[in-house]
N, C-alpha and C. Protein backbone atom coordinates (compact mmCIF):
# COMPACT_ATOMS: atom_id res chain seq x y z
N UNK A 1 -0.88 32.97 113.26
CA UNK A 1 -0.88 31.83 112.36
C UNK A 1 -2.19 31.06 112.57
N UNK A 2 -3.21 31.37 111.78
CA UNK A 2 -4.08 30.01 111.81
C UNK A 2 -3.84 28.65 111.31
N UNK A 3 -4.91 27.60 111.44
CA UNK A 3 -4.69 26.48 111.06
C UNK A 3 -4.38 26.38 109.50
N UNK A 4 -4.71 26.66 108.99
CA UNK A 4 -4.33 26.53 107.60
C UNK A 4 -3.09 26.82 106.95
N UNK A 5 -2.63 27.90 107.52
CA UNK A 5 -0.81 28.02 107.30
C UNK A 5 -0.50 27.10 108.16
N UNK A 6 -0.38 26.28 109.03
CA UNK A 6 -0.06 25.43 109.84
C UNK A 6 0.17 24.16 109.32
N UNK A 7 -1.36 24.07 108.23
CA UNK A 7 -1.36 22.90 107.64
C UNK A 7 -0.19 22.86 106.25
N UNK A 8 -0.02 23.48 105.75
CA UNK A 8 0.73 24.42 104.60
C UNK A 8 1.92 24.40 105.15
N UNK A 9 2.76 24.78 106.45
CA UNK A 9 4.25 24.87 107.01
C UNK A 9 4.31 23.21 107.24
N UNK A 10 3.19 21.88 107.86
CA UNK A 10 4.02 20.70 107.57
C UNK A 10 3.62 20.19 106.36
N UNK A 11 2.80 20.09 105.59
CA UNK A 11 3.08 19.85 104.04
C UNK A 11 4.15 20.30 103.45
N UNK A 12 4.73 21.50 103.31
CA UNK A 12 5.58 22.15 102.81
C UNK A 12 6.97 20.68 103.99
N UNK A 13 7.32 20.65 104.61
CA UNK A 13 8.21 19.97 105.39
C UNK A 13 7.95 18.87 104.54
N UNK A 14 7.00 17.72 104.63
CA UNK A 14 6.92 16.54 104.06
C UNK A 14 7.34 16.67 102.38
N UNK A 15 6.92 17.73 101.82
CA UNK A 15 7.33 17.85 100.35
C UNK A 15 9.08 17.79 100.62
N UNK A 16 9.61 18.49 101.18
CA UNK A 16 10.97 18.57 101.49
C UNK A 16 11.49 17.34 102.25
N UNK A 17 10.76 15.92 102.69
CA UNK A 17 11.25 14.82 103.00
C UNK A 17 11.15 14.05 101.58
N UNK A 18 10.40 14.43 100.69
CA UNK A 18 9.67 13.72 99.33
C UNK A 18 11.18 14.08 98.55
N UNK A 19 11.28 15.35 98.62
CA UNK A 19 13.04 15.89 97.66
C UNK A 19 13.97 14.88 98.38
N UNK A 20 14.57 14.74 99.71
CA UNK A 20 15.47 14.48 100.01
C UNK A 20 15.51 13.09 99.67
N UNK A 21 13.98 12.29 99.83
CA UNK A 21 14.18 10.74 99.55
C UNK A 21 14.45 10.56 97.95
N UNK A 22 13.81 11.30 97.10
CA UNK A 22 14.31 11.00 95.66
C UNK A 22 15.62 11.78 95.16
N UNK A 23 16.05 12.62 95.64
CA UNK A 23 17.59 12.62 95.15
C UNK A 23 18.93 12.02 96.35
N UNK A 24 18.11 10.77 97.27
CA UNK A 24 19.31 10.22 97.82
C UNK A 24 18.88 8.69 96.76
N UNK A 25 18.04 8.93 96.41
CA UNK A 25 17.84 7.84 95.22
C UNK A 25 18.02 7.68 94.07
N UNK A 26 18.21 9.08 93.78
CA UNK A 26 18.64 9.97 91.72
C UNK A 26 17.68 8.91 91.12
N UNK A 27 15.91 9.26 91.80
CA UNK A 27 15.15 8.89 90.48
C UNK A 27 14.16 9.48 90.07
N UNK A 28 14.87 10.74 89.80
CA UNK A 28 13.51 11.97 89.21
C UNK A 28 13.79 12.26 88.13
N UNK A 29 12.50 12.41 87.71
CA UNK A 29 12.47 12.76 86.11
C UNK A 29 11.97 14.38 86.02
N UNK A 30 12.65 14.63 85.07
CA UNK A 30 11.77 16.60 85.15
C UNK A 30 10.66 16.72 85.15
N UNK A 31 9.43 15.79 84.76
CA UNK A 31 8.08 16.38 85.25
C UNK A 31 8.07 16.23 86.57
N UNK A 32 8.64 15.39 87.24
CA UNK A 32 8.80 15.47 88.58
C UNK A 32 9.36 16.60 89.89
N UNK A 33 10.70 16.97 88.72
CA UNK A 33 10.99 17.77 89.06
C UNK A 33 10.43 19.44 89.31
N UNK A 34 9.54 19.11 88.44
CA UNK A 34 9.02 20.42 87.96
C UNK A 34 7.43 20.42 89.07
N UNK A 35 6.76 19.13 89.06
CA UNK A 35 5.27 19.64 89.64
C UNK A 35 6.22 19.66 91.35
N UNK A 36 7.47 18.85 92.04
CA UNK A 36 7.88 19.09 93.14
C UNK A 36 7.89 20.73 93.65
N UNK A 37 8.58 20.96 92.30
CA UNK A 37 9.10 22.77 92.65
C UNK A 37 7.79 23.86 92.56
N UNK A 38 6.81 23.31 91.91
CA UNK A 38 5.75 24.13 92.35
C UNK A 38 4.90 23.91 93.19
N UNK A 39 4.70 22.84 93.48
CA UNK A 39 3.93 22.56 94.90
C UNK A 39 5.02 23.00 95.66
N UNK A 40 6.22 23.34 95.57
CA UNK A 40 6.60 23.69 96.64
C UNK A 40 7.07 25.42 96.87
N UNK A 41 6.90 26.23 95.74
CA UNK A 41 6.38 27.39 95.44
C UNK A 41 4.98 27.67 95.75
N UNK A 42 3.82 26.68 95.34
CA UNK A 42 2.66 27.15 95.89
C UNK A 42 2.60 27.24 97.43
N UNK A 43 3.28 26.16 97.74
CA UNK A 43 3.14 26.41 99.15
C UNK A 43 3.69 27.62 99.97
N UNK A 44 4.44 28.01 99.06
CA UNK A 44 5.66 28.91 100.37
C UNK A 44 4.65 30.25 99.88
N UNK A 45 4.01 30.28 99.01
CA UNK A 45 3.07 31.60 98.39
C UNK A 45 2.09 31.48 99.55
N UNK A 46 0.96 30.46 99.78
CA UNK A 46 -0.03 30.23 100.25
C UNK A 46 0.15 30.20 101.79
N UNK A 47 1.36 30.05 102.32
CA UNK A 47 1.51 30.19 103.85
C UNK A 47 2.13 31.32 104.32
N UNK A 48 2.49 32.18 103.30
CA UNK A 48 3.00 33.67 103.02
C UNK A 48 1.90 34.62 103.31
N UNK A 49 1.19 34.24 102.21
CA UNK A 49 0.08 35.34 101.62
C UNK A 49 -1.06 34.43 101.96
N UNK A 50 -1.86 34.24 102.40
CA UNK A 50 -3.10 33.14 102.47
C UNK A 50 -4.08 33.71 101.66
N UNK A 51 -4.35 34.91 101.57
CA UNK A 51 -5.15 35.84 100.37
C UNK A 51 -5.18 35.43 99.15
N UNK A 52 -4.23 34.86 99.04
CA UNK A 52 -3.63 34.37 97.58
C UNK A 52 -4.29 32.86 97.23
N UNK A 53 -4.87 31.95 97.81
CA UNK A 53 -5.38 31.47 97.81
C UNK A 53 -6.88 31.29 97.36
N UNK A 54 -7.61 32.48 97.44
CA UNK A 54 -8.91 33.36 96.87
C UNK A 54 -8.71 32.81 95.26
N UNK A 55 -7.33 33.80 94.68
CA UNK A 55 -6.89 33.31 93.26
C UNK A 55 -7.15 32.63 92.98
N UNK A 56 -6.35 31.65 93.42
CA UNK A 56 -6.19 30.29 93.11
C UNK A 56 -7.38 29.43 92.71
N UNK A 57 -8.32 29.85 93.61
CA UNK A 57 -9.36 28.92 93.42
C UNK A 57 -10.80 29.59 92.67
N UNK A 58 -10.10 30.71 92.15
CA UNK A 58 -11.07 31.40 91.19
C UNK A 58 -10.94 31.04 90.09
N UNK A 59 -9.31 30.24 89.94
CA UNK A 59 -8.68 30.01 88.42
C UNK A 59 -9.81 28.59 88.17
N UNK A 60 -9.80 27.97 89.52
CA UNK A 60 -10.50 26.18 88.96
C UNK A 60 -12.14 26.52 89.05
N UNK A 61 -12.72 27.90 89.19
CA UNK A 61 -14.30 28.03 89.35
C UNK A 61 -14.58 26.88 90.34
N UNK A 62 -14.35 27.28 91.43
CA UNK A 62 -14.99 26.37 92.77
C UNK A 62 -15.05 27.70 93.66
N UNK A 63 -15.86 27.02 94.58
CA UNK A 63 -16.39 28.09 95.73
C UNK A 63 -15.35 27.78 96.70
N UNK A 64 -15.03 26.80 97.02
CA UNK A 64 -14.05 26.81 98.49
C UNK A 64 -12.72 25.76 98.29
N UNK A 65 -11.91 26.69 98.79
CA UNK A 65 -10.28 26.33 98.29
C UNK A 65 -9.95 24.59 98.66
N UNK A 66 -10.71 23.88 99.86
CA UNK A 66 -10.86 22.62 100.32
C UNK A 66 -10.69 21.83 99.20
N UNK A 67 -12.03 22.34 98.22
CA UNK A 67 -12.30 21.62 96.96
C UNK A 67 -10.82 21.43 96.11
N UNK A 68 -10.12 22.50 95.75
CA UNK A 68 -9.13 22.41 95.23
C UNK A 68 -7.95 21.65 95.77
N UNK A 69 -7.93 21.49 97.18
CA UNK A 69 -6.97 20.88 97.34
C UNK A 69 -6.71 19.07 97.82
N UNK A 70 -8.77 18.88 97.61
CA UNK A 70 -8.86 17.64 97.35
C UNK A 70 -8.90 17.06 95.93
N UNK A 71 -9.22 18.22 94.78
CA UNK A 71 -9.03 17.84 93.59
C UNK A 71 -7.60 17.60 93.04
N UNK A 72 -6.44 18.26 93.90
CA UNK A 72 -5.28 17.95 93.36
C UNK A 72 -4.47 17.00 94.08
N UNK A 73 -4.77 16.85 95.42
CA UNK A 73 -4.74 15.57 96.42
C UNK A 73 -5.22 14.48 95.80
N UNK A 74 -6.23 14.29 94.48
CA UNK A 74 -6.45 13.36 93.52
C UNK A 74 -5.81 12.69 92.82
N UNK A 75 -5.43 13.93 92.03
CA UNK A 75 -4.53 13.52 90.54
C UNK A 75 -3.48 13.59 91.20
N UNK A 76 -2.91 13.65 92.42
CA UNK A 76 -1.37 13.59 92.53
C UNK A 76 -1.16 12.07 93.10
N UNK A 77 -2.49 11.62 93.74
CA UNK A 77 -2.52 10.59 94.17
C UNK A 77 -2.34 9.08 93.03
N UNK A 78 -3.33 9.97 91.85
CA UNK A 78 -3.68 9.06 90.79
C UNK A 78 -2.24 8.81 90.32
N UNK A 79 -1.60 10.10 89.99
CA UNK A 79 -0.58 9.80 89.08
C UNK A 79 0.16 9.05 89.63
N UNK A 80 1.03 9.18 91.48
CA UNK A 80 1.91 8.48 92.20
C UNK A 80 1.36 6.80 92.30
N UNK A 81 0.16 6.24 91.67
CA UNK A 81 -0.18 4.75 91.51
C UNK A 81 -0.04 4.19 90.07
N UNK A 82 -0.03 5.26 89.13
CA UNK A 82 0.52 5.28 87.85
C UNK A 82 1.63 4.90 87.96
N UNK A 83 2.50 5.64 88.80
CA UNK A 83 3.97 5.14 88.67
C UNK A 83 4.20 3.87 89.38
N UNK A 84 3.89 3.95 90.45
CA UNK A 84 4.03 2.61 91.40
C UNK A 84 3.33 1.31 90.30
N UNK A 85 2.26 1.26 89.76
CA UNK A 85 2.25 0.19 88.57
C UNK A 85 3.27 -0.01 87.19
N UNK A 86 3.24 0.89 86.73
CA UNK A 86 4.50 0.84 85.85
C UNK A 86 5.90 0.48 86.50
N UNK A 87 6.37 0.77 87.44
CA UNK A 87 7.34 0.33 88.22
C UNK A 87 7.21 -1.53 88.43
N UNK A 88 6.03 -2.10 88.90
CA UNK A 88 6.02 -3.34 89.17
C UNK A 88 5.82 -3.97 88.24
N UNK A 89 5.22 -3.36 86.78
CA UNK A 89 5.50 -4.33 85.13
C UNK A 89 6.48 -4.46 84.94
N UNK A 90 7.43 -3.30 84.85
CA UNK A 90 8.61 -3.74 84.76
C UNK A 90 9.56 -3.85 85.33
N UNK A 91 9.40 -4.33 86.54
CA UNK A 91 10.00 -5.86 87.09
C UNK A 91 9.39 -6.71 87.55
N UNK A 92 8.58 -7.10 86.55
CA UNK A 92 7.95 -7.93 86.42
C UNK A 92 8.32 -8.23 85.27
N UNK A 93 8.38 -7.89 84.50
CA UNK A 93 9.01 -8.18 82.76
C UNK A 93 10.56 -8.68 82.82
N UNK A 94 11.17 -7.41 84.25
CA UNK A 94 12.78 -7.99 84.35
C UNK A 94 13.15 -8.95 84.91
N UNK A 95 12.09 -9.73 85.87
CA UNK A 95 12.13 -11.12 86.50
C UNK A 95 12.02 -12.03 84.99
N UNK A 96 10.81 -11.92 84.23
CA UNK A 96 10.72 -13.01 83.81
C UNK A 96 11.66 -13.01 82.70
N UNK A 97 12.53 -12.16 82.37
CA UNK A 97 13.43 -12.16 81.36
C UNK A 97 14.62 -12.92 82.01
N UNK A 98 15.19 -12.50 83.49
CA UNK A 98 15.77 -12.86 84.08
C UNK A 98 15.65 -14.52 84.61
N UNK A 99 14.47 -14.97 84.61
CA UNK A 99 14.18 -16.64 84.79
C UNK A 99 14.26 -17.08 83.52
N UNK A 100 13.96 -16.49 82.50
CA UNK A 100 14.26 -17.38 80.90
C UNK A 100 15.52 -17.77 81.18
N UNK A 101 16.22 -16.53 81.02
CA UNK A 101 17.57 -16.61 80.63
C UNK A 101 18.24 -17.82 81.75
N UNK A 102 18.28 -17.94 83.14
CA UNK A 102 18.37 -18.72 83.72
C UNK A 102 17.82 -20.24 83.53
N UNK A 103 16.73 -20.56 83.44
CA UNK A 103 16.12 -21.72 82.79
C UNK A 103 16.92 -22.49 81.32
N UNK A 104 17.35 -21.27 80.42
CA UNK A 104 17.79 -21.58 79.20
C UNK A 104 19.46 -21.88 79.20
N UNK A 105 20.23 -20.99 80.22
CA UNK A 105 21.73 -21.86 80.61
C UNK A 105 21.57 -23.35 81.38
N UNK A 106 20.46 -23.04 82.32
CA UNK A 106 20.64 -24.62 83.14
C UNK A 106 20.04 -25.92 82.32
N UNK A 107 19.41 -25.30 81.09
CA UNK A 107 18.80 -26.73 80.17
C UNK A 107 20.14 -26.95 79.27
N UNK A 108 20.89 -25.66 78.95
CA UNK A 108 22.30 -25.77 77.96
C UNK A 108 23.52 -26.36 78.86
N UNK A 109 23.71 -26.38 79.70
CA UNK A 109 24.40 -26.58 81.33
C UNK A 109 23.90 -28.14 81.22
N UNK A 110 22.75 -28.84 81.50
CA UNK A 110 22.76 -29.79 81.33
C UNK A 110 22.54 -30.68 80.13
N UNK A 111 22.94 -30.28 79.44
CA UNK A 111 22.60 -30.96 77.92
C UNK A 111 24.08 -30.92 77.38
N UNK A 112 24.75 -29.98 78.30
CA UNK A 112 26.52 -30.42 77.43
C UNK A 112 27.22 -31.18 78.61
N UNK A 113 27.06 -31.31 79.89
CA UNK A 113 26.94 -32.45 81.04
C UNK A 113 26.86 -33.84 80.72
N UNK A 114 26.11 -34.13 79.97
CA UNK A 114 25.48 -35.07 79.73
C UNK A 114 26.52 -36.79 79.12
């Protein structure tokens, strides 16, 4: 086993802590579902077969597989702050809907008090 399947057997583990935390949470959506199950197919290919890896990185025209797996260490990064912002608009939208509505019983609350 060199380092690189090494690196590939605990990635592959952490992807499998990534499954267990979102379905003890039931909040995956099928693209989710879907890039999980192939990163986690690529992996079990690439720490299998490491040859296979050559492929791979013939498909993105780069010279060394590193490249590829900082280019997708990118966009996986990009997208997981995509979500984490969309997540905090809206609740951020559900707070302030949630303080109207509160504000607007306690002005009706005190106006039939009165």
């Amino acid at each position: 086993m060199n380092l690189l399947q090494l690196f590939f057997i605990v990635s592959w583990f952490i992807l499998v802590l990534i499954w267990y935390d979102f379905l003890k949470k039931r909040r995956l959506t099928i693209f989710q579902i879907f890039i999980l199950m192939l990163a986690g197919v690529a992996l079990v290919v690439f720490t299998v077969y490491p040859p296979s890896l050559h492929y791979f990185w013939k498909l993105f025209w780069v010279s060394r597989w590193a490249y590829v797996l900082i280019y997708l260490s990118i966009i996986f990064l990009t997208y997981m702050l995509i979500n984490v912002l969309n997540k905090v608009e809206e609740n951020r939208q559900t707070n302030t809907k949630i303080i109207r509505e509160m504000a607007f019983l306690e002005f009706k609350f005190r106006n039939e008090n009165k």
